[in-house]
C-alpha atoms as a PDB file:
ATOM      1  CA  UNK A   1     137.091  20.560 101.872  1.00  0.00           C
ATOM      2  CA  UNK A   2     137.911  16.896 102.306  1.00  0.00           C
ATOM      3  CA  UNK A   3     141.593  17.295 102.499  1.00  0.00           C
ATOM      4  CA  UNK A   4     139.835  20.076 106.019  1.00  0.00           C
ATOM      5  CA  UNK A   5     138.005  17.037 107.071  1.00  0.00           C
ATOM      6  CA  UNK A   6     140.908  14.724 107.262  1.00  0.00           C
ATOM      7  CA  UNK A   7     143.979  16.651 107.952  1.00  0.00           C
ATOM      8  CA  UNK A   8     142.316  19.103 110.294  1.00  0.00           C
ATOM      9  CA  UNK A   9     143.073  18.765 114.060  1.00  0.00           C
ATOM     10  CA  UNK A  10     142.370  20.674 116.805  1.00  0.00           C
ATOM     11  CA  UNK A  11     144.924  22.396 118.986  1.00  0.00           C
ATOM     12  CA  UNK A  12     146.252  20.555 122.024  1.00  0.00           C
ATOM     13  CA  UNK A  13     145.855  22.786 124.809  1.00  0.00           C
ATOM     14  CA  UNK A  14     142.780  24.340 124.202  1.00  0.00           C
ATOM     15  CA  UNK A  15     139.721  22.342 125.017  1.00  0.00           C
ATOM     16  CA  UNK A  16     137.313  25.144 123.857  1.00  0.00           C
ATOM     17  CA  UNK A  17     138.175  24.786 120.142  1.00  0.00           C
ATOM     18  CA  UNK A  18     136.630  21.278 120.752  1.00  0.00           C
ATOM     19  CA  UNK A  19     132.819  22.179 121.185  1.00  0.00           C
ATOM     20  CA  UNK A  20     130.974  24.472 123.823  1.00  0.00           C
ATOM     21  CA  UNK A  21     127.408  25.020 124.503  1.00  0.00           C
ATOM     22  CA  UNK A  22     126.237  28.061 122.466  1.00  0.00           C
ATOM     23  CA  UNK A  23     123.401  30.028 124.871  1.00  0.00           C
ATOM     24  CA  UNK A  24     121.416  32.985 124.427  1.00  0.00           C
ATOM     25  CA  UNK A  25     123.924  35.269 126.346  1.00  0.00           C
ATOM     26  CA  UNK A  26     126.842  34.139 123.771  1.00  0.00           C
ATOM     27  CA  UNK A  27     124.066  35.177 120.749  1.00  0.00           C
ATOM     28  CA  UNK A  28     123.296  38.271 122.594  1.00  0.00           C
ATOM     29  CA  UNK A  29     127.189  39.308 123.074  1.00  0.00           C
ATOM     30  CA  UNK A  30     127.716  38.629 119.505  1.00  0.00           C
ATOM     31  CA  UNK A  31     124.422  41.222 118.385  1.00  0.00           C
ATOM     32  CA  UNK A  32     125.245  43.429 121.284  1.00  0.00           C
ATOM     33  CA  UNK A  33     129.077  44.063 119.592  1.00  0.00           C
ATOM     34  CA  UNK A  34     129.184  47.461 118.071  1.00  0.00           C
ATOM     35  CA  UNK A  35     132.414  46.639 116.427  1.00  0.00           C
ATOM     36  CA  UNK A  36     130.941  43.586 114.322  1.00  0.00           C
ATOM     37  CA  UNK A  37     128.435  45.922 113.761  1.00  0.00           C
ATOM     38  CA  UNK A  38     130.554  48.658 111.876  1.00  0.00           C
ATOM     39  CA  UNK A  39     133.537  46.149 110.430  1.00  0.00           C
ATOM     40  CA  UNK A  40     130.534  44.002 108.683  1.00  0.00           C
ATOM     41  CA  UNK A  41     128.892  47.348 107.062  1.00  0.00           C
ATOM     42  CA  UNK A  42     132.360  48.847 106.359  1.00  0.00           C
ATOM     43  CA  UNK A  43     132.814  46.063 103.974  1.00  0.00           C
ATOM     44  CA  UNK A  44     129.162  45.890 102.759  1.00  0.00           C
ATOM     45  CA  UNK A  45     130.203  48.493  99.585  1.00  0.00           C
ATOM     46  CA  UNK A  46     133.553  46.862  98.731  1.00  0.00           C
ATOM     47  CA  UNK A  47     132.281  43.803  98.860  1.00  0.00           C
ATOM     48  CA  UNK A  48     129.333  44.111  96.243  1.00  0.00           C
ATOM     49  CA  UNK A  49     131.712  45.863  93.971  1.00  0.00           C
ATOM     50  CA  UNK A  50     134.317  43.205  94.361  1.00  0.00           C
ATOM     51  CA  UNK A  51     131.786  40.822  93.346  1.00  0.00           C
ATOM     52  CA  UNK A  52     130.057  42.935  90.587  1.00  0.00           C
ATOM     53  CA  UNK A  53     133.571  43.488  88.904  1.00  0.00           C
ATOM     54  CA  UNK A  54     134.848  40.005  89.133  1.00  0.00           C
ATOM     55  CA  UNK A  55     131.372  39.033  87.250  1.00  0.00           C
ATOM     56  CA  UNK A  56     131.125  41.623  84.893  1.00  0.00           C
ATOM     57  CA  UNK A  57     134.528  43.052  84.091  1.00  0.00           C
ATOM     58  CA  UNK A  58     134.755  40.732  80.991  1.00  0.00           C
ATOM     59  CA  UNK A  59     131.804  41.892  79.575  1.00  0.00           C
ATOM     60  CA  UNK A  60     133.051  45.260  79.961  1.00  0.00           C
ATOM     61  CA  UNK A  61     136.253  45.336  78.565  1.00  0.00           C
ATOM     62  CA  UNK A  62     134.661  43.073  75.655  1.00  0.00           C
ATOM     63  CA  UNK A  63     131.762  45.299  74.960  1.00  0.00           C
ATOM     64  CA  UNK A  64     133.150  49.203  75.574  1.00  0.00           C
ATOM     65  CA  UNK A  65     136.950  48.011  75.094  1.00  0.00           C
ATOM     66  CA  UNK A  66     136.517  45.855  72.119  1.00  0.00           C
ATOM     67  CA  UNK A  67     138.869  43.411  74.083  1.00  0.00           C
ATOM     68  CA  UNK A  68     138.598  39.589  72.678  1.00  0.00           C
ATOM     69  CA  UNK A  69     136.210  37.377  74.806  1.00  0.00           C
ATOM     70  CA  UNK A  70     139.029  35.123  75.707  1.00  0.00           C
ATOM     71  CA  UNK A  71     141.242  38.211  76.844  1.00  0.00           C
ATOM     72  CA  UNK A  72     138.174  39.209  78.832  1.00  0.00           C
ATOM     73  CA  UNK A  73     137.644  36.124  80.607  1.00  0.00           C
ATOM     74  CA  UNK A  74     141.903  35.564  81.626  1.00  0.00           C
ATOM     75  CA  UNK A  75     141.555  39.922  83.136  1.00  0.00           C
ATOM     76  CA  UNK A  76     138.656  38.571  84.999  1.00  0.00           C
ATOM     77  CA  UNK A  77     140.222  35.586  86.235  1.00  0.00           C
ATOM     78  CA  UNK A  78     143.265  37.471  87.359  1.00  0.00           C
ATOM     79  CA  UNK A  79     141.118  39.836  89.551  1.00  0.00           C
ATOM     80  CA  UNK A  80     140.740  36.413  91.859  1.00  0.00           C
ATOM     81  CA  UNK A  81     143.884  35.022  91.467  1.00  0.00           C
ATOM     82  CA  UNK A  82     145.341  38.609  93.030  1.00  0.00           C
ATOM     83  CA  UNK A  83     143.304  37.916  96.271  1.00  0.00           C
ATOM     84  CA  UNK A  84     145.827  34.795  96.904  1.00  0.00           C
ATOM     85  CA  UNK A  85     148.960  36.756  97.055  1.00  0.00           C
ATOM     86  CA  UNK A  86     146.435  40.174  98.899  1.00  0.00           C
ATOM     87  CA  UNK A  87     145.280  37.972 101.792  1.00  0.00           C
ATOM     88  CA  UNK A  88     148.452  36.360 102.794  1.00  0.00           C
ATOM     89  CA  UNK A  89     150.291  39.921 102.896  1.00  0.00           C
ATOM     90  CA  UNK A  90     147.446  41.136 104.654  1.00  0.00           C
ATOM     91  CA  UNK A  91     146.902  38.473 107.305  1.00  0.00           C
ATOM     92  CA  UNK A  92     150.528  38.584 107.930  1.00  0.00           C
ATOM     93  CA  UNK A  93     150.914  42.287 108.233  1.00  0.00           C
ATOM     94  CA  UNK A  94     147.703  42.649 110.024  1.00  0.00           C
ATOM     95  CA  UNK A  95     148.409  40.138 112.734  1.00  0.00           C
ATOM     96  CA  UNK A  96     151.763  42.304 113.216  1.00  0.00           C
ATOM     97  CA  UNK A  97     149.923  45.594 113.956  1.00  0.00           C
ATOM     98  CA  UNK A  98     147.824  47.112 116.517  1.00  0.00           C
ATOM     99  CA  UNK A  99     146.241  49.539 113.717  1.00  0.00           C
ATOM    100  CA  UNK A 100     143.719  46.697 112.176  1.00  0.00           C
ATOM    101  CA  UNK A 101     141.311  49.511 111.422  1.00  0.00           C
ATOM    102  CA  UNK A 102     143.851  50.945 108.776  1.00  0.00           C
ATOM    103  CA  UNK A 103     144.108  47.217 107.309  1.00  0.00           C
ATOM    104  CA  UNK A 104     140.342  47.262 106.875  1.00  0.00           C
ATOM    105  CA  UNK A 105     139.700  50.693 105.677  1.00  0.00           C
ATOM    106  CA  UNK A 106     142.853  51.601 103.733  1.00  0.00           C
ATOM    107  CA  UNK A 107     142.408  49.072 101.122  1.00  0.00           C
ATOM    108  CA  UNK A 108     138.817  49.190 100.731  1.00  0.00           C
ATOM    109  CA  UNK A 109     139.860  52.809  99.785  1.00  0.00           C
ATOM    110  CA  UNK A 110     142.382  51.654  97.354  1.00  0.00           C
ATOM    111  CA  UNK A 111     139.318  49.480  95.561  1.00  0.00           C
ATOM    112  CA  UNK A 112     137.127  52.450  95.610  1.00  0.00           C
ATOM    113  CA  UNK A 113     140.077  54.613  93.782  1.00  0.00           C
ATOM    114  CA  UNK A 114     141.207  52.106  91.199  1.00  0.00           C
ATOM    115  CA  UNK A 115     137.008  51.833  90.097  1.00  0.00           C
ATOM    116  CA  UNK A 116     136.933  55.440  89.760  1.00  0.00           C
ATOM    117  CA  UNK A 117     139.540  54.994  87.667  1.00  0.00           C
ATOM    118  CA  UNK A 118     138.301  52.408  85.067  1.00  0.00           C
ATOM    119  CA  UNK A 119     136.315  54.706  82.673  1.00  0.00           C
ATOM    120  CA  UNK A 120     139.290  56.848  82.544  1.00  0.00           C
ATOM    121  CA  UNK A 121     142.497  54.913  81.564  1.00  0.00           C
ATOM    122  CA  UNK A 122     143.588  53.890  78.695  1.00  0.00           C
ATOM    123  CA  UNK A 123     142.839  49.855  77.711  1.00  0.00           C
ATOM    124  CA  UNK A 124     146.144  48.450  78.873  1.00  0.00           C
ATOM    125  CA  UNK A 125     145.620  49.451  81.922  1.00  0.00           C
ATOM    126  CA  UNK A 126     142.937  47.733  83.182  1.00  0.00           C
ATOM    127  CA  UNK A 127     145.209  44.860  83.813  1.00  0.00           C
ATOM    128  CA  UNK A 128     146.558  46.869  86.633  1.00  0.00           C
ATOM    129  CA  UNK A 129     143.263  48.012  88.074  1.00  0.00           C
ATOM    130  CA  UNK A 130     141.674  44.873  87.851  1.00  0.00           C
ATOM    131  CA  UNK A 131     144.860  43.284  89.759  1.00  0.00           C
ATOM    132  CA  UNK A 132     144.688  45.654  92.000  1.00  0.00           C
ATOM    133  CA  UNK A 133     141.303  45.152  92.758  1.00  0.00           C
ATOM    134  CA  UNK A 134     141.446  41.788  93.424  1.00  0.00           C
ATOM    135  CA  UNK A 135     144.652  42.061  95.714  1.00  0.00           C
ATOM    136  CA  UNK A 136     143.487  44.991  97.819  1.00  0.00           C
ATOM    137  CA  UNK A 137     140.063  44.126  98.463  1.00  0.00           C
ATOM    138  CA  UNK A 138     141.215  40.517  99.657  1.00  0.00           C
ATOM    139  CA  UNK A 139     143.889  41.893 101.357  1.00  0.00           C
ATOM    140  CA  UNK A 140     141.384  44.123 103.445  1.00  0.00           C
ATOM    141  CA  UNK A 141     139.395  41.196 103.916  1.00  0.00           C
ATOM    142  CA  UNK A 142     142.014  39.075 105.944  1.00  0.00           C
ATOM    143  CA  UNK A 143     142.398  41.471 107.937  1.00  0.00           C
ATOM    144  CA  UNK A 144     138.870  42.000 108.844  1.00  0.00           C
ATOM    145  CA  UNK A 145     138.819  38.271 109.403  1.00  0.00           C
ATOM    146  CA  UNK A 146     140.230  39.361 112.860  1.00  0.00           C
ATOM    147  CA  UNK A 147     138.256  41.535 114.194  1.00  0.00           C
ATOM    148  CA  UNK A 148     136.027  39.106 116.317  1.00  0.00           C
ATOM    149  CA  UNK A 149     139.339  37.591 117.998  1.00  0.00           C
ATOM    150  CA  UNK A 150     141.463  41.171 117.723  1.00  0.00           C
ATOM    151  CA  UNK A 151     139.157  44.289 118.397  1.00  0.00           C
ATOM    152  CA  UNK A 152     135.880  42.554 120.019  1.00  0.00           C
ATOM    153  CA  UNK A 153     137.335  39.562 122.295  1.00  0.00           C
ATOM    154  CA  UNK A 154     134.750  37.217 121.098  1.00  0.00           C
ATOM    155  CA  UNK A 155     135.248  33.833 122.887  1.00  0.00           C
ATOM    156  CA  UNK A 156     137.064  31.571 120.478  1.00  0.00           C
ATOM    157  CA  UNK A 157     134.462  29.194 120.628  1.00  0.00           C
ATOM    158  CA  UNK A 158     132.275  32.088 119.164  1.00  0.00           C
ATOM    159  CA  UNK A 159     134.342  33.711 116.635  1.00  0.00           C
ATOM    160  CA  UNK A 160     132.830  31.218 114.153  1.00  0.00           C
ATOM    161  CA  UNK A 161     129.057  32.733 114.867  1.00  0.00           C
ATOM    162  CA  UNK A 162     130.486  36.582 115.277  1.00  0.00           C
ATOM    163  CA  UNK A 163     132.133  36.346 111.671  1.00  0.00           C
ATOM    164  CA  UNK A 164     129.155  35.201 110.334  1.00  0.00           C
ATOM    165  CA  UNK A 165     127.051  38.093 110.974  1.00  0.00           C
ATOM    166  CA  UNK A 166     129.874  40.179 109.623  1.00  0.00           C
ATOM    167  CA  UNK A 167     129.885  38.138 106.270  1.00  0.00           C
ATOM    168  CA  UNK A 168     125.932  38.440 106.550  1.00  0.00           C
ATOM    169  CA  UNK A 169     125.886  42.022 106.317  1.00  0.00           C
ATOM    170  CA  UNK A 170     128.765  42.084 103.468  1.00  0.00           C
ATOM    171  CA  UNK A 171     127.054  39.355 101.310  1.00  0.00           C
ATOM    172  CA  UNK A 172     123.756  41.812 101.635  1.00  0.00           C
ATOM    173  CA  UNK A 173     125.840  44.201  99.364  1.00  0.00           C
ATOM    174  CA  UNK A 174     127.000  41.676  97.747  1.00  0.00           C
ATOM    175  CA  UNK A 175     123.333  40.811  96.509  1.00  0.00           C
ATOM    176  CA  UNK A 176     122.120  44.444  96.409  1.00  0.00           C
ATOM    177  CA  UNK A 177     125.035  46.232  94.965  1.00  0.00           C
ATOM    178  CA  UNK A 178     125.066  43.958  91.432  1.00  0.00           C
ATOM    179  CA  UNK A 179     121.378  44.319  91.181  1.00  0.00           C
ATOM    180  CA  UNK A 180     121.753  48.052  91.204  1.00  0.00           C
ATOM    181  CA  UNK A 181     124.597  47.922  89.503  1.00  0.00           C
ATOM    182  CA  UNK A 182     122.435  46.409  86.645  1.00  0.00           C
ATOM    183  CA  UNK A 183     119.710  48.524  86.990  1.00  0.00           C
ATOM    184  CA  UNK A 184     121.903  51.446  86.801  1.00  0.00           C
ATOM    185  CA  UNK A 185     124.165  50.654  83.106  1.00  0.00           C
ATOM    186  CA  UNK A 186     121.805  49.843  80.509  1.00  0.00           C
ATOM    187  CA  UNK A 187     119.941  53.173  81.488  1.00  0.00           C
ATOM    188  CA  UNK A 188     123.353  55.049  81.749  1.00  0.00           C
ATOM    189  CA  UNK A 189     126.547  53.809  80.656  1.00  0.00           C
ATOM    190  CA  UNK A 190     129.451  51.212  82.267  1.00  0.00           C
ATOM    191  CA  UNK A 191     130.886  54.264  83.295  1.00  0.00           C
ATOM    192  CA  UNK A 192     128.336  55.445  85.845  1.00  0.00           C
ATOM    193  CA  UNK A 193     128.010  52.423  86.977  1.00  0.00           C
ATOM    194  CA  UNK A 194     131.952  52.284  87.926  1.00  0.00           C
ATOM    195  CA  UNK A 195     131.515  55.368  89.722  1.00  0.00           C
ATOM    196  CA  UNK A 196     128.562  53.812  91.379  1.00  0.00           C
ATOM    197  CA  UNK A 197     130.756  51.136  92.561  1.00  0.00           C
ATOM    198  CA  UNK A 198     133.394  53.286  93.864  1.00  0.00           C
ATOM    199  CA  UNK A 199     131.859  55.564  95.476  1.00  0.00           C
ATOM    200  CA  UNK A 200     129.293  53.153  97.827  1.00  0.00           C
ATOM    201  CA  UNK A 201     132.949  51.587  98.355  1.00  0.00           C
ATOM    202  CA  UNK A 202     134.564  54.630  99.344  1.00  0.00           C
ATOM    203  CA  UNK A 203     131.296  55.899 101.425  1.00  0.00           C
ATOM    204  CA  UNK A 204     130.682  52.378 103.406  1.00  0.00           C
ATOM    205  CA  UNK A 205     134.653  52.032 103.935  1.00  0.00           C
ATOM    206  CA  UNK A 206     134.387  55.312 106.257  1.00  0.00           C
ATOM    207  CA  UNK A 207     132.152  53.543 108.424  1.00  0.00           C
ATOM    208  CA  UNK A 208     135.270  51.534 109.496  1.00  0.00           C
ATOM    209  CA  UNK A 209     137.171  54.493 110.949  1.00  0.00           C
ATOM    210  CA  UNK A 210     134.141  54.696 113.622  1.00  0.00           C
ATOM    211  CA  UNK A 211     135.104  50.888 114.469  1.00  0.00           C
ATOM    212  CA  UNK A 212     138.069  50.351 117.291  1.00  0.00           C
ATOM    213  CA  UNK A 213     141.257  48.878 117.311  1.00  0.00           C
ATOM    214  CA  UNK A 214     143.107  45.635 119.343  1.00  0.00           C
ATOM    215  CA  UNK A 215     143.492  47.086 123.140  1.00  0.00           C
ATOM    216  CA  UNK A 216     147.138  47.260 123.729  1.00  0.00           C
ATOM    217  CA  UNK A 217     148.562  43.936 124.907  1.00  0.00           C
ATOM    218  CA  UNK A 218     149.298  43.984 128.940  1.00  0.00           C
ATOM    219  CA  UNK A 219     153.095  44.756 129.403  1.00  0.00           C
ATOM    220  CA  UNK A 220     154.370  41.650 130.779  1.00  0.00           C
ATOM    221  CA  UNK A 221     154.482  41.009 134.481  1.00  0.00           C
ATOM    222  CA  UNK A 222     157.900  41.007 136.438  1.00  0.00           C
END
């Protein structure tokens, strides 16, 4: 944050980036987008189960896999470290696309697969899954970043208070989803509660294919 605060500087050429009024008509465009609307549920699912693993995949593997507490704690660890190399391959190949919507929704569908698959596979590979995890759902994310600039046009100066209600609606699942989450174990088993995870990840991700993507850019002029 304070190497942000010192090194940050605002682009020449654009004197919006700089500070605009912020009215009730800019709130109201920002509620009134359907497309915020649908992007910020889509993630509302993968998000709580991205958070609920990276908390509580050590305990699992400690508990049901008889893993050691230390090997717990570096596979939980490496679910977040995967996100660094997941959101600069998806940022990059997002902002090369017109299909955003299969950057959001695709790998929110690879999360929801690999937690299906945790109660099933052997120990060794959880390593893989919880990589996996950790690189697709922040890969998704990256690209869902965009969608404020890329599918709803927001006003840069804007884009700030338009991804916020998007990250509202995902950090809702990302309170809800745990709580069930730990409701639903101790009366069941970590297995249902896997399941659980994928498949409100795999059910909100849908929601995404009713968002839009970019508008084709204008052919250029003669």
């Amino acid at each position: 944050m304070l190497v942000t605060i010192v090194a940050f500087e605002i682009p020449a050429g654009d004197q919006s980036l700089r500070g605009a009024r912020f009215d009730r008509a800019a709130l109201r465009a920002v509620l009134a987008s359907r497309d915020l609307w649908i992007y910020g549920a889509a993630l509302f699912g993968g998000y709580g189960a991205y958070f609920t693993t990276s908390q509580l995949f050590s305990e699992y593997v400690t508990v049901t896999r008889h893993l050691a507490p230390a090997t717990g704690g570096l596979l939980s660890a490496l679910i977040g470290l995967a996100g660094i190399p997941g959101s600069l391959l998806g940022g990059y190949y997002a902002d090369r696309s017109g299909n955003l919507r299969m950057f959001v929704v695709g790998p929110l569908l690879a999360v929801a697969t690999l937690l299906a698959l945790i109660p099933v596979v052997p120990t060794q590979s959880l390593w893989v899954l919880g990589i996996g995890i950790g690189f697709f759902l922040i890969f998704g994310f990256a690209a869902w970043l965009a969608v404020p600039a890329r599918v709803c046009t927001i006003e840069h100066q804007y884009v700030g208070t338009a991804a916020g209600l998007m990250l509202t609606l995902a950090a809702v699942g990302g309170f809800f989803i745990p709580v069930a989450f730990g409701h639903l174990v101790p009366r069941t088993s970590f297995g249902t509660g896997w399941v659980f995870l994928a498949i409100v990840s795999f059910a909100f991700a849908l929601l995404g294919l009713a968002g839009r993507n970019p508008a084709p850019a204008a052919p250029p002029g003669p």
